[in-house]
Protein backbone atom coordinates (compact mmCIF):
# COMPACT_ATOMS: atom_id res chain seq x y z
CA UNK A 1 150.07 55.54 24.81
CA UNK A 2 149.65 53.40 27.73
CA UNK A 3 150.44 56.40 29.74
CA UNK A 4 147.75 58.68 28.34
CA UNK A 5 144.67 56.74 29.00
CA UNK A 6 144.72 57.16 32.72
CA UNK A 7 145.86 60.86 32.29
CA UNK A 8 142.85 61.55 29.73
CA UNK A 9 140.36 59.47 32.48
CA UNK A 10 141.14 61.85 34.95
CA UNK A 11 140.84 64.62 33.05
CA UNK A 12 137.41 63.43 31.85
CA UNK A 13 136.11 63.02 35.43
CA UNK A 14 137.83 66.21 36.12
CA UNK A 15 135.38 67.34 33.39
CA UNK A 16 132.43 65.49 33.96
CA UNK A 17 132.10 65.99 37.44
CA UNK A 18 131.06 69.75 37.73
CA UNK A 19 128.51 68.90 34.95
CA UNK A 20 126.98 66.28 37.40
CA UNK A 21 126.90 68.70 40.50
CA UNK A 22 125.51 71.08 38.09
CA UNK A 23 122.62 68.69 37.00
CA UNK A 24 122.46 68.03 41.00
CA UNK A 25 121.45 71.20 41.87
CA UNK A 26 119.46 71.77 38.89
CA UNK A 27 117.31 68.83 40.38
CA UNK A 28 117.16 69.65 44.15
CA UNK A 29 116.04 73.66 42.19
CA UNK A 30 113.13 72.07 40.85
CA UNK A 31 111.84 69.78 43.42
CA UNK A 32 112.21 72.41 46.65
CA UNK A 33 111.99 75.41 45.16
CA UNK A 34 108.26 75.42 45.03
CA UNK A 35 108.79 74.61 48.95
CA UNK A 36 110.63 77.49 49.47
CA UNK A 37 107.97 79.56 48.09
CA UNK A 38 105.50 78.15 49.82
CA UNK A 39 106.97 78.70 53.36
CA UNK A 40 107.77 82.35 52.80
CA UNK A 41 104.26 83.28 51.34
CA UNK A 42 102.82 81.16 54.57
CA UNK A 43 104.21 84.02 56.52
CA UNK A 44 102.54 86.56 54.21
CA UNK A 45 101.21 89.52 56.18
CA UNK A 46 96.92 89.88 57.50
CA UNK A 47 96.18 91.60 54.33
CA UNK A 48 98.58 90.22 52.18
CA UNK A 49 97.51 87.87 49.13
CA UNK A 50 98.61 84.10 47.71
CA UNK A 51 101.07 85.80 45.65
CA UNK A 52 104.05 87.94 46.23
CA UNK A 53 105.08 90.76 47.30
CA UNK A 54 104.93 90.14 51.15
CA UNK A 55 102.26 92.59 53.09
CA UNK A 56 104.12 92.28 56.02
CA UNK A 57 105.12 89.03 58.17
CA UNK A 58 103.07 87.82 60.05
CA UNK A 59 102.10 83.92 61.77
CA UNK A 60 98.05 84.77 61.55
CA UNK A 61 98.10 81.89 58.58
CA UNK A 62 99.39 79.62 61.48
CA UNK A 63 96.77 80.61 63.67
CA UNK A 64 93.80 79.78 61.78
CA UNK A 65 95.07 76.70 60.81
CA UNK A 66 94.61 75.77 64.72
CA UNK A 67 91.90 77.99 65.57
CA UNK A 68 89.49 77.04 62.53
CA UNK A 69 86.49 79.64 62.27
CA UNK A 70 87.27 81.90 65.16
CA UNK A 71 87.31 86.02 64.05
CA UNK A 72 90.24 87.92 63.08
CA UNK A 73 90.42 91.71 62.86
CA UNK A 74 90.97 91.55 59.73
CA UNK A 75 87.92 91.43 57.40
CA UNK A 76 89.90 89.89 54.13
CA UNK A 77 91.29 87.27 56.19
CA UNK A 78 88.50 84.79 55.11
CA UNK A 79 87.46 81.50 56.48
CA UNK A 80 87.72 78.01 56.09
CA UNK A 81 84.92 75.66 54.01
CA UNK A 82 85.93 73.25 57.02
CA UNK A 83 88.47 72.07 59.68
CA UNK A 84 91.96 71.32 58.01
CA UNK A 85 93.60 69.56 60.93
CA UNK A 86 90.59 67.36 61.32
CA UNK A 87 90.87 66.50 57.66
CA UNK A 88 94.94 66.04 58.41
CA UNK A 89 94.29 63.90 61.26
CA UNK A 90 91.39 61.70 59.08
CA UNK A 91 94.11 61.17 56.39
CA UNK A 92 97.10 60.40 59.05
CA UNK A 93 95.08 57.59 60.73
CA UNK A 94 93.50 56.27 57.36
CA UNK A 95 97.19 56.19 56.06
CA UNK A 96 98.76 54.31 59.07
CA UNK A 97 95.98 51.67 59.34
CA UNK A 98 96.29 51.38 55.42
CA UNK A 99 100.19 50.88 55.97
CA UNK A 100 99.72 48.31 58.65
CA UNK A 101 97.40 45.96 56.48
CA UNK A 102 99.06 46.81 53.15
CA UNK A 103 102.63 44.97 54.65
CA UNK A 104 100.60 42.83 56.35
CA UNK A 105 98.91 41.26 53.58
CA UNK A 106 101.92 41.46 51.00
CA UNK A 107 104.50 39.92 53.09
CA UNK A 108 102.09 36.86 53.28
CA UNK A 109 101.52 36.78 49.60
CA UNK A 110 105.17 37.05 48.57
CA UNK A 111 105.72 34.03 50.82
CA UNK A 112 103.15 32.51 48.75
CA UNK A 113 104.14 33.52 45.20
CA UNK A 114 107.54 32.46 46.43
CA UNK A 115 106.87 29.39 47.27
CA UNK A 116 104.93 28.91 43.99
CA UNK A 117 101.41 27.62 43.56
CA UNK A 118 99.23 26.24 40.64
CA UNK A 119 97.61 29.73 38.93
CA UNK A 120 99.76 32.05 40.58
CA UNK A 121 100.43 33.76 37.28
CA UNK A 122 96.82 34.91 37.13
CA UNK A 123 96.57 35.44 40.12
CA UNK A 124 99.84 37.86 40.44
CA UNK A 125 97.99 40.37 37.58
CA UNK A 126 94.85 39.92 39.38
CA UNK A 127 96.70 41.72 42.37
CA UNK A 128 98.41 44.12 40.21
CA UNK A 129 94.48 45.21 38.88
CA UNK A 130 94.33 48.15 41.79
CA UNK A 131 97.00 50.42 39.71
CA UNK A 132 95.92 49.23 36.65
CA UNK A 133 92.50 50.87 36.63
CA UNK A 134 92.05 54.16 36.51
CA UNK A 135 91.76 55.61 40.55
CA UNK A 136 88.27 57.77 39.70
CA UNK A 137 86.29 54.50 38.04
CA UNK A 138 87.42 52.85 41.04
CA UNK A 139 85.96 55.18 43.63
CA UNK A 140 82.52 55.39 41.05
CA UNK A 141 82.25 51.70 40.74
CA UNK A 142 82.11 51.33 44.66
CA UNK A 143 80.53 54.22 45.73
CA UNK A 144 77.46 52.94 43.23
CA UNK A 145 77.78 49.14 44.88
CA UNK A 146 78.31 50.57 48.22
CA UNK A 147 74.95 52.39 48.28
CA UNK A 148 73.80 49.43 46.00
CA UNK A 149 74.36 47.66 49.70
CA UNK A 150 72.33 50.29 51.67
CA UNK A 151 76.32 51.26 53.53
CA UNK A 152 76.66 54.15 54.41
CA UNK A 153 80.34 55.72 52.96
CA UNK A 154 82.43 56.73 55.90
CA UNK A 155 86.20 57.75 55.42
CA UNK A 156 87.53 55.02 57.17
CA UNK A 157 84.96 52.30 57.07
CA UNK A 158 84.61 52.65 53.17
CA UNK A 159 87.93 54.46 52.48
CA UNK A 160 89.96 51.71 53.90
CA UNK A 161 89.67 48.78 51.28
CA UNK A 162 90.14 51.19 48.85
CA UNK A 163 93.35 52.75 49.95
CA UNK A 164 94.01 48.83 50.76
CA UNK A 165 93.50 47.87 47.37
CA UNK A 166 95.65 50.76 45.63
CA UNK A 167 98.36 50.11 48.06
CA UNK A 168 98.35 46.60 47.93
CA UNK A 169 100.13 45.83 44.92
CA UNK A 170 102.97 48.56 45.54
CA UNK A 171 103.79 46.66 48.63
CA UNK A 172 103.87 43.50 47.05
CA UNK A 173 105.92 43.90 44.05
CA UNK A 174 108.59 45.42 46.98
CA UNK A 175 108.75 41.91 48.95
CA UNK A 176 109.45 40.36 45.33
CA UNK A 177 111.86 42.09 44.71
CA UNK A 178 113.39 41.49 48.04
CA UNK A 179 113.01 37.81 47.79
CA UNK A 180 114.29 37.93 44.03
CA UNK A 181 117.85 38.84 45.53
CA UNK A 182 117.33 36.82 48.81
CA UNK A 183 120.00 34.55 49.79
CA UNK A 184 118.21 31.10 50.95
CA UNK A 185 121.03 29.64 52.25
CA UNK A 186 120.51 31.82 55.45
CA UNK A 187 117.37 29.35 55.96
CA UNK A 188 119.27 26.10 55.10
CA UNK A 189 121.65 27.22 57.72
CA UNK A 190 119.32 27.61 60.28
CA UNK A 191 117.33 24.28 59.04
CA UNK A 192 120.41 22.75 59.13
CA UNK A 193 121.14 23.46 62.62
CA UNK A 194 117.74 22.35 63.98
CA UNK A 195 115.38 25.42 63.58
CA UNK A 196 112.03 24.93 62.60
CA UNK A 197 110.31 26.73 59.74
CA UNK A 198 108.52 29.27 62.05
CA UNK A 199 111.50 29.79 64.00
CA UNK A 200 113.65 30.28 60.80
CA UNK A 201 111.01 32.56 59.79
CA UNK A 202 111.13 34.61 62.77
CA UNK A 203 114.89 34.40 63.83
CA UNK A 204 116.05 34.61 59.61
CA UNK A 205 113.77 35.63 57.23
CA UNK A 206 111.87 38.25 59.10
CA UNK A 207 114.94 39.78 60.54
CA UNK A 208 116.68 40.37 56.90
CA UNK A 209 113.04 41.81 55.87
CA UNK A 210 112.97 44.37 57.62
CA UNK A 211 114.39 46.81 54.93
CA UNK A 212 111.45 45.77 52.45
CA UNK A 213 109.00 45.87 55.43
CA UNK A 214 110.39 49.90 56.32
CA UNK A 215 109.81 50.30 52.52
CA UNK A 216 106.38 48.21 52.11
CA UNK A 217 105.40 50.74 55.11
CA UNK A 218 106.64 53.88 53.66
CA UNK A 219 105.00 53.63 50.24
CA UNK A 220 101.87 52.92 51.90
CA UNK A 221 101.68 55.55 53.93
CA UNK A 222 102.54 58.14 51.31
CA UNK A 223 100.29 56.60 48.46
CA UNK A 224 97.70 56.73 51.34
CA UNK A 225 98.06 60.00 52.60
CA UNK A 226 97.68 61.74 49.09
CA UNK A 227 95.12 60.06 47.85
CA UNK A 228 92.57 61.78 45.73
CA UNK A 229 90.73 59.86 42.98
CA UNK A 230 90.10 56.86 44.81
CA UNK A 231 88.76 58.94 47.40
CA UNK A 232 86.87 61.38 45.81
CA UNK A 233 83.26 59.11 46.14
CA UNK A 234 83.49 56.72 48.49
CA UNK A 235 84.49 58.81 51.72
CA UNK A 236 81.56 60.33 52.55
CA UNK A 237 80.70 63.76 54.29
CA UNK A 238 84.19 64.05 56.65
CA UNK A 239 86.65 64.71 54.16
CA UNK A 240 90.14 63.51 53.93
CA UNK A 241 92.80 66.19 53.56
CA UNK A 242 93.55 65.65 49.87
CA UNK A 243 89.77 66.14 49.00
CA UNK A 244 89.34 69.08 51.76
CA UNK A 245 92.08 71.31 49.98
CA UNK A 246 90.82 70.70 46.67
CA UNK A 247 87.66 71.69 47.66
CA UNK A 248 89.16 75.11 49.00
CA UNK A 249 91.22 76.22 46.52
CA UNK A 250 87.77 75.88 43.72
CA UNK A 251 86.58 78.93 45.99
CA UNK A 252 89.44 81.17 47.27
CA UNK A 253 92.99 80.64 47.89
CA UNK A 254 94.34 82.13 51.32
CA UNK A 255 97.78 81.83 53.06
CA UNK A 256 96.53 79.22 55.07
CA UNK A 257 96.71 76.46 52.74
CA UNK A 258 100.49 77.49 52.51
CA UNK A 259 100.71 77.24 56.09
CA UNK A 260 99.00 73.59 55.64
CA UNK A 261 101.64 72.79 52.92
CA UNK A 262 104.22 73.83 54.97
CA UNK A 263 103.55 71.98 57.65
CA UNK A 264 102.31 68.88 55.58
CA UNK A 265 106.20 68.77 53.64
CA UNK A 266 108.00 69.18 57.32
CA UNK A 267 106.06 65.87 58.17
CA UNK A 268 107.12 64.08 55.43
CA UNK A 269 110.69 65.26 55.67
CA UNK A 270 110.36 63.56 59.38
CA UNK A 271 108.60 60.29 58.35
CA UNK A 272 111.48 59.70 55.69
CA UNK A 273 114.05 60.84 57.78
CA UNK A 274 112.86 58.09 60.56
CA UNK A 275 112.18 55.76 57.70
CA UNK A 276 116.48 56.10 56.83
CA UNK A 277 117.52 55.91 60.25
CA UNK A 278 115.54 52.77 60.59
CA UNK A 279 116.52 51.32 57.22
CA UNK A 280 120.41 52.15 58.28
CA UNK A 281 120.02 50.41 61.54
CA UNK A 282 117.94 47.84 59.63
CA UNK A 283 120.73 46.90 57.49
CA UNK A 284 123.33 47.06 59.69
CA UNK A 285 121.32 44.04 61.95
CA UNK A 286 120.65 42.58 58.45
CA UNK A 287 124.64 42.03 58.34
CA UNK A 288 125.46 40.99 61.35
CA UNK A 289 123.08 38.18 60.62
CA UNK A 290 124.59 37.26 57.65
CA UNK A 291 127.98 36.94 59.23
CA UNK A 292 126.59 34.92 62.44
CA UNK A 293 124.56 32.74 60.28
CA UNK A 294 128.03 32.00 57.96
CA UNK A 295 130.41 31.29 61.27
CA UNK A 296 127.54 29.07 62.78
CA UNK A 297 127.40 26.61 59.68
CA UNK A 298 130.91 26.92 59.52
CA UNK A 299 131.55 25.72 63.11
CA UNK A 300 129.25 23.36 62.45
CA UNK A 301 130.48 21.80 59.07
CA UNK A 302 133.98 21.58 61.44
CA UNK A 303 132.18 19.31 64.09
């Protein structure tokens, strides 16, 4: 009997495992497949529709993505309500800055609830209130106190606190979990052996952060960057890309917005392939730490 068990285990996985490469692929279908579609009808012919079959193969949908409202030969071409790549680059820079103070901010207040303070339970769901309420009340409520104020709404000056404010909590609730598994005898060590606090912080603590900070960033940027609801009032008359391609596709659907979708999905396949080949290099420097940190208070317990 003793015998069979690891026999019938291997069968098992021998069984098992084709039904999880199955389920694999059945997963990666779903989520690129609509991709793939995309990029092949982005290449659809001058007088071809949205839909298939191809009308020939042509890069014209390219073209007036860069060359917004210049004349084509052909007349059923159509034009654009407005300038897609200015819209792009709007929601880029609002996305980075939003990024940038999103960490920013968190990192400092997970040092805070870490350290523990009197009302920090309130004040924890107080943070957590920006994905809580509902994105489009949001953008009402300040677009009515924003003109309340006599400001007028700009995508970045009055887009930015509230991309801030849905990103915000996201970021946060990453550095908690990073500090929930932290080890903190990395910082005794280096207290221990004469560091100060801001010098453990920057030599120790920041260093092993820099996974959650990678993450904190990449969250940010991607919660920014497709950002509708919140958006939707409070951004004024230059339009961020999310809102721009809404706006087009209530009045007639061309190839181009494939050729935007295309190229929109390439950039995020970059920005997450950077954000693994920092997070690998990340974690490698993370452990190397660890081990110098252990043979330091080692050496030093041995003095």
């Amino acid at each position: 009997m003793t015998g069979r068990a690891p026999a019938m285990a291997r069968v098992a996985r021998s069984l098992v495992r084709p039904l999880y490469l199955v389920y694999l692929g059945f997963i990666l279908a779903v989520l690129y497949f609509p991709f793939v579609v995309m990029a092949i009808l982005s290449f659809q012919g001058p007088r071809g529709g949205h839909t298939f079959p191809l009308r020939g193969v042509s890069t014209i949908w390219y073209w007036k993505l860069f060359n917004p409202g210049k004349l084509t030969p052909y007349s059923d071409v159509g034009e654009f309500l407005g300038d897609y790549l200015a819209s792009l680059q709007r929601s880029v820079v609002l996305a980075v800055i939003t990024m940038l103070i999103s960490t920013a901010l968190a990192l400092m207040a997970a040092q805070a609830f870490r350290r523990g303070f009197k009302g920090s339970g309130i004040v924890f769901y107080l943070w957590l209130l920006g994905i809580i309420v509902p994105g489009i009340t949001v953008s009402l409520g300040l677009s009515l106190w924003f003109r309340w104020m006599d400001l007028p709404l700009h995508w970045l000056t009055t887009g930015l606190p509230v991309h801030v404010m849905w990103t915000l909590p996201f970021s946060l609730i990453i550095f908690l979990m990073f500090f929930n598994r932290f080890d903190t005898s990395l910082e005794d060590a280096a207290l221990i052996l004469g560091a100060t606090r801001w010098k453990t912080f920057r030599h120790v603590t920041l260093p092993l952060m820099q996974p959650a900070i990678l993450t904190s960033l990449l969250f940010a940027f991607t919660l920014s960057l497709d950002e509708f609801q919140r958006s939707l009032l409070i951004t004024g008359t230059d339009q961020t890309l999310p809102l721009m391609v809404m706006a087009s596709v209530t009045t007639r659907i061309t190839p181009t917005l494939y050729a935007l979708g295309t190229l929109t999905t390439l950039l995020s396949f970059a920005v997450v392939g950077a954000y693994l080949a920092l997070l690998t290099s990340s974690l490698r420097k993370s452990r190397r730490l660890v081990e110098g940190s252990g043979s330091a208070v080692q050496a030093r317990g041995s003095q």
